[in-house]
Protein backbone atom coordinates (compact mmCIF):
# COMPACT_ATOMS: atom_id res chain seq x y z
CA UNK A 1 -0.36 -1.38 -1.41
CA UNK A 2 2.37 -0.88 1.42
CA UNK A 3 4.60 -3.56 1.99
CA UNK A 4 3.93 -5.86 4.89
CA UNK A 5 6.10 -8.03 7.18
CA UNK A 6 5.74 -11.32 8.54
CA UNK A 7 5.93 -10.72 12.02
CA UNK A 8 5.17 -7.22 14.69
CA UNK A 9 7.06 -4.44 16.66
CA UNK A 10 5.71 -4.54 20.34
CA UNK A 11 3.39 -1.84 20.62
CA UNK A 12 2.02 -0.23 23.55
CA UNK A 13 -1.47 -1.01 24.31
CA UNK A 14 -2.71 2.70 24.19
CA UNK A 15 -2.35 2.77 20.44
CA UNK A 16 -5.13 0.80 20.17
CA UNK A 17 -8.20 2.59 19.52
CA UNK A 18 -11.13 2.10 21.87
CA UNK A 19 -13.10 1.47 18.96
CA UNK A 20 -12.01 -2.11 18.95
CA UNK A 21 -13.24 -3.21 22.64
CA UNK A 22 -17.30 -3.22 21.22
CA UNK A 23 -17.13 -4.25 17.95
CA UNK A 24 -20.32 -5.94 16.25
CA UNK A 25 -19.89 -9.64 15.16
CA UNK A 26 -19.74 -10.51 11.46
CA UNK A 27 -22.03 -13.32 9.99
CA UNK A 28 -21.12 -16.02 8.02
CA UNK A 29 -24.17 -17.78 6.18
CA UNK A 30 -25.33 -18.92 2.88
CA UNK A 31 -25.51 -15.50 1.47
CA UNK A 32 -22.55 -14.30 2.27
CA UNK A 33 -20.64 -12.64 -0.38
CA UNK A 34 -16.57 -12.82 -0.51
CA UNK A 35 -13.85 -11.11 -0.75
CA UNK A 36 -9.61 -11.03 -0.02
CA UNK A 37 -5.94 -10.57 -1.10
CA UNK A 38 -4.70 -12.64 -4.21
CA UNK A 39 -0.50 -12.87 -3.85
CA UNK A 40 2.45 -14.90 -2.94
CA UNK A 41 2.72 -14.85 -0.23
CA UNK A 42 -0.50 -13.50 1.88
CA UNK A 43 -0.36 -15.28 4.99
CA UNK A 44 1.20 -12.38 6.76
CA UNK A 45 -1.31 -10.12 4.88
CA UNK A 46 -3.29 -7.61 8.17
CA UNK A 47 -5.97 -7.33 4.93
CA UNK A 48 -8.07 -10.26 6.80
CA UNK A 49 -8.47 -8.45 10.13
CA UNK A 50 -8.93 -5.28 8.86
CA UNK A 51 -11.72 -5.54 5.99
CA UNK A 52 -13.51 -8.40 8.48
CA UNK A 53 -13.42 -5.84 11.22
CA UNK A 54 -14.91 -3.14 8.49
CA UNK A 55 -17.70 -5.70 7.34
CA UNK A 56 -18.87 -6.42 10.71
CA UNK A 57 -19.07 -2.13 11.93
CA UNK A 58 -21.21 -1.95 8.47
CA UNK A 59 -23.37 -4.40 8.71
CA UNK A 60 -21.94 -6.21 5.37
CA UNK A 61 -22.72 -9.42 4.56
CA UNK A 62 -19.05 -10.51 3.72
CA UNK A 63 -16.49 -12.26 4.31
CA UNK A 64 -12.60 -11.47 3.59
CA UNK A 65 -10.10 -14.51 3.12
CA UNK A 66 -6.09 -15.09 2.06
CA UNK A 67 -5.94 -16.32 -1.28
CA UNK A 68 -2.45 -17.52 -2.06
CA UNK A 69 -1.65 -18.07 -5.64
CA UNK A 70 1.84 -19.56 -5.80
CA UNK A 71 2.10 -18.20 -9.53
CA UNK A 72 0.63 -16.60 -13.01
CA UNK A 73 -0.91 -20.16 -13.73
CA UNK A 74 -2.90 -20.45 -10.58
CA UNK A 75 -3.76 -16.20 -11.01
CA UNK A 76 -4.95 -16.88 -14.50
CA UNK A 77 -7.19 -20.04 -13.17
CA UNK A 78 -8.43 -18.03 -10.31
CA UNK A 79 -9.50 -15.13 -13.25
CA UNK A 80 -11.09 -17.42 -14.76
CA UNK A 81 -13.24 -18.84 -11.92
CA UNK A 82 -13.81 -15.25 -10.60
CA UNK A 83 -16.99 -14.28 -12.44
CA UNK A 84 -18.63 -17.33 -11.24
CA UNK A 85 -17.92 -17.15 -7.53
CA UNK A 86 -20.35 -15.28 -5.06
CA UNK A 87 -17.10 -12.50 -5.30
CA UNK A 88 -17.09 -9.05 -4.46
CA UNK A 89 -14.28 -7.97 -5.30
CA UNK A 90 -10.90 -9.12 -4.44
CA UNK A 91 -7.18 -6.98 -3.76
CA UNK A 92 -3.96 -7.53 -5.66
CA UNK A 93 -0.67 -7.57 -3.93
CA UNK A 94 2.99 -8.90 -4.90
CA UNK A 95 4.07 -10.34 -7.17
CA UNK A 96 0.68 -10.08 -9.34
CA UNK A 97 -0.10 -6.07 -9.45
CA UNK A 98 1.43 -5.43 -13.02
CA UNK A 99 -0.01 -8.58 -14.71
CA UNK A 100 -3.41 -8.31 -12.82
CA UNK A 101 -3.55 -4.99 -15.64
CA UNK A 102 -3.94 -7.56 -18.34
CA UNK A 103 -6.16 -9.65 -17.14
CA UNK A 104 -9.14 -6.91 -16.15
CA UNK A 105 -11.98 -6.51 -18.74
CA UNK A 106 -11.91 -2.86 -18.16
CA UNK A 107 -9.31 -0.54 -16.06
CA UNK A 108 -9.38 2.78 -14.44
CA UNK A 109 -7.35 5.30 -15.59
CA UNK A 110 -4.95 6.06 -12.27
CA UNK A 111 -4.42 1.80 -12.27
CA UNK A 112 -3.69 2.21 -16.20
CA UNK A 113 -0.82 5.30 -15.37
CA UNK A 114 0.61 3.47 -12.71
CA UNK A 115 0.78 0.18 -14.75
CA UNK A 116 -0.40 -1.69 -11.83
CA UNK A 117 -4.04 -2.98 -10.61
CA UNK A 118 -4.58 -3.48 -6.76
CA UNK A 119 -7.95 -3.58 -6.38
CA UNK A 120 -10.66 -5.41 -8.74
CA UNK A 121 -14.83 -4.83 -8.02
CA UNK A 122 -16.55 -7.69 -10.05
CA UNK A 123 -19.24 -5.75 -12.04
CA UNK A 124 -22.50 -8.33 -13.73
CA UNK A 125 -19.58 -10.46 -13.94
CA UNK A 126 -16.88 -8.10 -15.60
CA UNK A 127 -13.39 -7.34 -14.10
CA UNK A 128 -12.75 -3.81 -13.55
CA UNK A 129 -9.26 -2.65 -12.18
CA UNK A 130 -8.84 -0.03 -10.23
CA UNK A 131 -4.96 1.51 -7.81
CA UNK A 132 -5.95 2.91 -4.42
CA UNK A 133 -2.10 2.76 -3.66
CA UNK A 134 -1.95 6.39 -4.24
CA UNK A 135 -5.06 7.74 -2.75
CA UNK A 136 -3.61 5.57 0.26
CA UNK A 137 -0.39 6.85 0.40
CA UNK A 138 -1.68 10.52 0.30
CA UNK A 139 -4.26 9.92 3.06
CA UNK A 140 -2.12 8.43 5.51
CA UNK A 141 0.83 11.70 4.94
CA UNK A 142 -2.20 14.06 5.54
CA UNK A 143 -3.41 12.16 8.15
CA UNK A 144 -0.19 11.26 9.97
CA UNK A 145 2.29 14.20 8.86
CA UNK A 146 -0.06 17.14 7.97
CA UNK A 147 1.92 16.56 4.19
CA UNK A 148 0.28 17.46 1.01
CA UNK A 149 2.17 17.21 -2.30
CA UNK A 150 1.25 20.39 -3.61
CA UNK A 151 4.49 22.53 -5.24
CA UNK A 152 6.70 19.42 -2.78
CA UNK A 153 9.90 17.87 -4.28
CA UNK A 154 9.50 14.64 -3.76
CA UNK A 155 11.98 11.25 -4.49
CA UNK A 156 10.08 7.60 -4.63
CA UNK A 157 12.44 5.18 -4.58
CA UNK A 158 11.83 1.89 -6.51
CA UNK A 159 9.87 1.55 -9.86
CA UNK A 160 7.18 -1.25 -8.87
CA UNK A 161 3.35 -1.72 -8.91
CA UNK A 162 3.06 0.51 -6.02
CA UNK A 163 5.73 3.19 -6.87
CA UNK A 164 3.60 3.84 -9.80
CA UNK A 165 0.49 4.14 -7.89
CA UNK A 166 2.98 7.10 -5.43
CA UNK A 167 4.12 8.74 -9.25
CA UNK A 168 0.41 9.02 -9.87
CA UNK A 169 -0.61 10.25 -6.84
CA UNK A 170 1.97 13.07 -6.71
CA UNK A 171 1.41 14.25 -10.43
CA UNK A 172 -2.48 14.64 -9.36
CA UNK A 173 -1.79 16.40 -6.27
CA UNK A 174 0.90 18.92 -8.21
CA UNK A 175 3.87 18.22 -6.76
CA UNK A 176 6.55 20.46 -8.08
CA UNK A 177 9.26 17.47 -8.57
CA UNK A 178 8.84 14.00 -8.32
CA UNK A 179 12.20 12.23 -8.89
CA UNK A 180 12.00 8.60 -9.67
CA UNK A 181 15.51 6.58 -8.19
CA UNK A 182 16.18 2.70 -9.08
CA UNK A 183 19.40 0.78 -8.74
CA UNK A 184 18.29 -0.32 -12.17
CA UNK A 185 18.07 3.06 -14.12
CA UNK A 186 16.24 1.62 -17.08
CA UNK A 187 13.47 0.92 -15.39
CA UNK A 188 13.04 4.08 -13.60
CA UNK A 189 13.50 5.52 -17.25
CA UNK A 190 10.47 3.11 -18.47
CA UNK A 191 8.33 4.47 -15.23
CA UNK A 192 9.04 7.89 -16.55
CA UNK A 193 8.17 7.22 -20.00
CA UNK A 194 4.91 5.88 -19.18
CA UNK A 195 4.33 8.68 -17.41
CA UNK A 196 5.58 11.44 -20.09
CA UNK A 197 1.77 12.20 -21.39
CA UNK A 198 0.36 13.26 -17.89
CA UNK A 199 3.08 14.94 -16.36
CA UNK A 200 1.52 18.88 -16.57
CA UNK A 201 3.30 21.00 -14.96
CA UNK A 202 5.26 18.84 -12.95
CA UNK A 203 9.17 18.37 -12.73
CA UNK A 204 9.75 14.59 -12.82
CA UNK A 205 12.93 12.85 -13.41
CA UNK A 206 14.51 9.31 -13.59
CA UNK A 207 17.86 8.10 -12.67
CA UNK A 208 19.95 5.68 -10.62
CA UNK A 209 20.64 5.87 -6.85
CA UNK A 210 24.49 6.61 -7.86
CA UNK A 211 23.32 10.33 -9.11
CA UNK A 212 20.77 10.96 -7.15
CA UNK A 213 22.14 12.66 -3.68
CA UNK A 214 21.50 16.44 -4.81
CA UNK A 215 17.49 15.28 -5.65
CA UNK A 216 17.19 13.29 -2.13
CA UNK A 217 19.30 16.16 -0.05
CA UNK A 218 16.80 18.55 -1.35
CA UNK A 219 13.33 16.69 -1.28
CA UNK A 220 10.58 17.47 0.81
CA UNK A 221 9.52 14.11 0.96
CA UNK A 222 11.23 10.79 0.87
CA UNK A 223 9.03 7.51 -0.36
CA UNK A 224 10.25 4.23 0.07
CA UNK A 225 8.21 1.37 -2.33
CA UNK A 226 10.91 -0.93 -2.28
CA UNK A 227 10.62 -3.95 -0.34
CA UNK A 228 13.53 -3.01 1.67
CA UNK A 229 13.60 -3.14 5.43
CA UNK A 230 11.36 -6.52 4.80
CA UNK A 231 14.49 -8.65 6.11
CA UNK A 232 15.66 -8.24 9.24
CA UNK A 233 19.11 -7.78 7.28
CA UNK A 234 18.49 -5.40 4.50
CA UNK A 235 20.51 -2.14 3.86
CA UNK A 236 18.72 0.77 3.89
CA UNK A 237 17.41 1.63 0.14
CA UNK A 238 19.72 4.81 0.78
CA UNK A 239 22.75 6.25 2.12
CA UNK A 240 21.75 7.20 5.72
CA UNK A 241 23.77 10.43 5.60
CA UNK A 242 21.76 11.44 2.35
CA UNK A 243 18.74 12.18 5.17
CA UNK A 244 18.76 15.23 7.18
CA UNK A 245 16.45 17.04 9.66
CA UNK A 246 12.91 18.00 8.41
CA UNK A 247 12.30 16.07 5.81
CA UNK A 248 9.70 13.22 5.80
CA UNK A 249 10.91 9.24 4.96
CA UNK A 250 7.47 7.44 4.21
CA UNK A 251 8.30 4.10 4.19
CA UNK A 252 5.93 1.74 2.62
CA UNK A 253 7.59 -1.34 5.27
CA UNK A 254 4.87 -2.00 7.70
CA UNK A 255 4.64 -3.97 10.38
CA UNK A 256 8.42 -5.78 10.78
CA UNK A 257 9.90 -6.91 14.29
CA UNK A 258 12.81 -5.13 13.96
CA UNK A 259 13.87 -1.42 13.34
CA UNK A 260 14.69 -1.06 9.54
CA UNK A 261 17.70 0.48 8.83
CA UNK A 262 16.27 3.31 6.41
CA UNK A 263 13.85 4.01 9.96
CA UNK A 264 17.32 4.38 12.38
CA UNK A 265 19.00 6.80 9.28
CA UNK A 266 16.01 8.38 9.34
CA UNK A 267 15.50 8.95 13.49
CA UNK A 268 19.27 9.34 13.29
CA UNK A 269 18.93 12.40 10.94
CA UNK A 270 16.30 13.92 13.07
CA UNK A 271 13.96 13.36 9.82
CA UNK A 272 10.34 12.61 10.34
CA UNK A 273 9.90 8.54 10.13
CA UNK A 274 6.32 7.01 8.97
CA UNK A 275 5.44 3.76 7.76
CA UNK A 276 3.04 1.95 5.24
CA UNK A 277 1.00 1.35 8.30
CA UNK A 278 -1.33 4.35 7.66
CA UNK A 279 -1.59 3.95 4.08
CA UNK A 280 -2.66 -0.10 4.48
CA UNK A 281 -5.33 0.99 5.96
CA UNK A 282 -6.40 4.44 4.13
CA UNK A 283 -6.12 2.52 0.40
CA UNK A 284 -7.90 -0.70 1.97
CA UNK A 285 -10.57 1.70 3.29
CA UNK A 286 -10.92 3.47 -0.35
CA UNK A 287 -11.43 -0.79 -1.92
CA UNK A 288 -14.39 -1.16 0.19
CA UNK A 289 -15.70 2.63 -0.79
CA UNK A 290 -15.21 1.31 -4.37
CA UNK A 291 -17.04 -1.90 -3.66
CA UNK A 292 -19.75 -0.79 -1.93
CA UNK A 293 -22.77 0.33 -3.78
CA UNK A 294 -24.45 1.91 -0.44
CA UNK A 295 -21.47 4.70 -0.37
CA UNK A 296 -21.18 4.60 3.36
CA UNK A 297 -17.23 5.36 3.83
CA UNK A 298 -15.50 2.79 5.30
CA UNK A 299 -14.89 3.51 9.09
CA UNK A 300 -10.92 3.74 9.22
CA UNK A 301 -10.55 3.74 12.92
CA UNK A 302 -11.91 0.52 13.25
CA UNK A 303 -9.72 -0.79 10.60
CA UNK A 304 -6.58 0.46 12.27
CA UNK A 305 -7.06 -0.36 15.47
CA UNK A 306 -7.58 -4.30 14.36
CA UNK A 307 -4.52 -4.03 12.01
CA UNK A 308 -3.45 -2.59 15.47
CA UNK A 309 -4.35 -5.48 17.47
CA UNK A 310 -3.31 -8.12 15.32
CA UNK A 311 0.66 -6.22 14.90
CA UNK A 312 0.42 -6.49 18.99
CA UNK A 313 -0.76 -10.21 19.23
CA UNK A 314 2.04 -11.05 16.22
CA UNK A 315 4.52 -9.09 18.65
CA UNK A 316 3.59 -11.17 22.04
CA UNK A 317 3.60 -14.36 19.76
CA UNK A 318 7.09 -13.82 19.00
CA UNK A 319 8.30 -12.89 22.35
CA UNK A 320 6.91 -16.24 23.78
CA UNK A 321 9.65 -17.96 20.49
């Protein structure tokens, strides 16, 4: 799931779809089933707007809430609780996406390679994991860069929940390398090794930032799942002058106030800047394909233009500080 911010860059009005101005109204009553985001913390979370928005241009019967879990004790209590609500489903975000794996009564096998679980569809009262990090990621760099993986070189840097879901995605799609990087080598190494029995015919590779300038000077595609460019202060999760013209820097950072540092290097190096934006809302799109049974896809443009709206009402918000 890309990495959100707590507050908005301004955004011009005219990036918000038209869709928006007539949407239907969602109902709330006594048979209204539920869904939302378990983490810590999910107040920031566009999730809310974007499933609710979703809901109401289906003509669901659900609602889609925050549900802040301040640790593994409360996520284990809310587990156990889960089969007995009127739940859906629910999404899994930080720091919960690699134990949420454990605690599923059956798991897909893309959420098993990744070692993380994002989304879970309550089945006759059984947990079943699924990772639509990866078919998100690879939507929105179709979608928004015309960028397919196939024969690529591609570097993801960071060796989390949804960097695993990105490794996934790029060994399905054929990628011809896919480097992992991590200030913290050993667990790029463990990524890799989990990894070792689907690779195919893919080049893939594990080391620390320190040795890895000839594989990001060379890749087609840069992927940032760190959490990065979250705070207002952070260093970019590379050396700026490692970027150069026509390459792509996906950046899984969504939504901040300020202009992250890895986004200047990148503009800077006249190398093609995207963030998670696009790829919140193709993998939350894909959780509502996977929880509902009536297989009508879930309509994308209205999700983005009310993750849209809300970014732009965070933005004036914080201008009226």
């Amino acid at each position: 799931m890309a990495v959100g911010g707590p507050a908005a860059a301004a955004l011009d009005s005219n990036e918000i779809d038209d869709v928006s101005k007539d949407r239907p109204m969602q109902r709330i009553d006594g048979n209204t089933m539920l869904a939302g985001v378990v983490g810590h913390p999910v107040a920031h979370s566009l999730s809310p707007v974007m499933h609710n928005a979703a809901y109401a241009e289906l003509g669901l019967n659900w609602a889609y809430l925050p549900l802040g879990l301040p640790d593994e004790v409360a996520l284990r209590r809310f587990i156990a609780l889960a089969p007995s609500l009127n739940l859906v489903g629910f999404n899994v975000t930080m720091p919960y996406k690699r134990a949420m794996l454990e605690l599923c009564d059956e798991v897909a096998m893309t959420a098993q390679m990744a070692g993380a679980v994002n989304t879970v569809h309550l089945v006759d009262g059984r947990l079943v994991g699924y990772n639509t990090d990866g078919r998100g990621l690879l939507e929105s760099l179709e979608h928004d860069a015309g960028f397919t993986p196939t024969g690529k070189t591609v570097v993801i840097l960071g060796t989390g929940g949804a960097a695993g879901g990105a490794f996934v995605a790029f060994l399905l799609g054929r990628a011809a390398r896919v480097t992992i990087v991590s200030r913290e080598a050993e667990r790029a190494d463990a990524l890799l090794s989990r990894m070792a029995s689907h690779l195919r015919d893919v080049d893939a590779r594990a080391m620390p930032l320190a040795s890895a300038h000839s594989d990001v000077t060379s890749a087609d595609l840069i992927v940032n799942a760190t959490p990065l460019g979250m705070g207002r202060n952070d260093a970019s999760p590379l050396p700026a002058e490692w970027l150069s013209g026509g390459q792509i820097v996906f950046d899984m950072v969504y939504g901040v106030s300020w202009p992250t540092a890895l986004k200047q290097a990148a503009e800077a190096a006249d190398a093609r800047y995207i963030d998670g934006l696009g790829m919140l809302v193709s993998q939350g799109a894909t959780t509502i394909d996977i929880w509902n049974t009536e297989q009508t896809p879930a309509p994308r443009d209205v999700m983005r233009a009310a993750a849209l709206e809300m970014l732009a009402a965070r933005a004036r918000a914080e201008r009226h500080l």
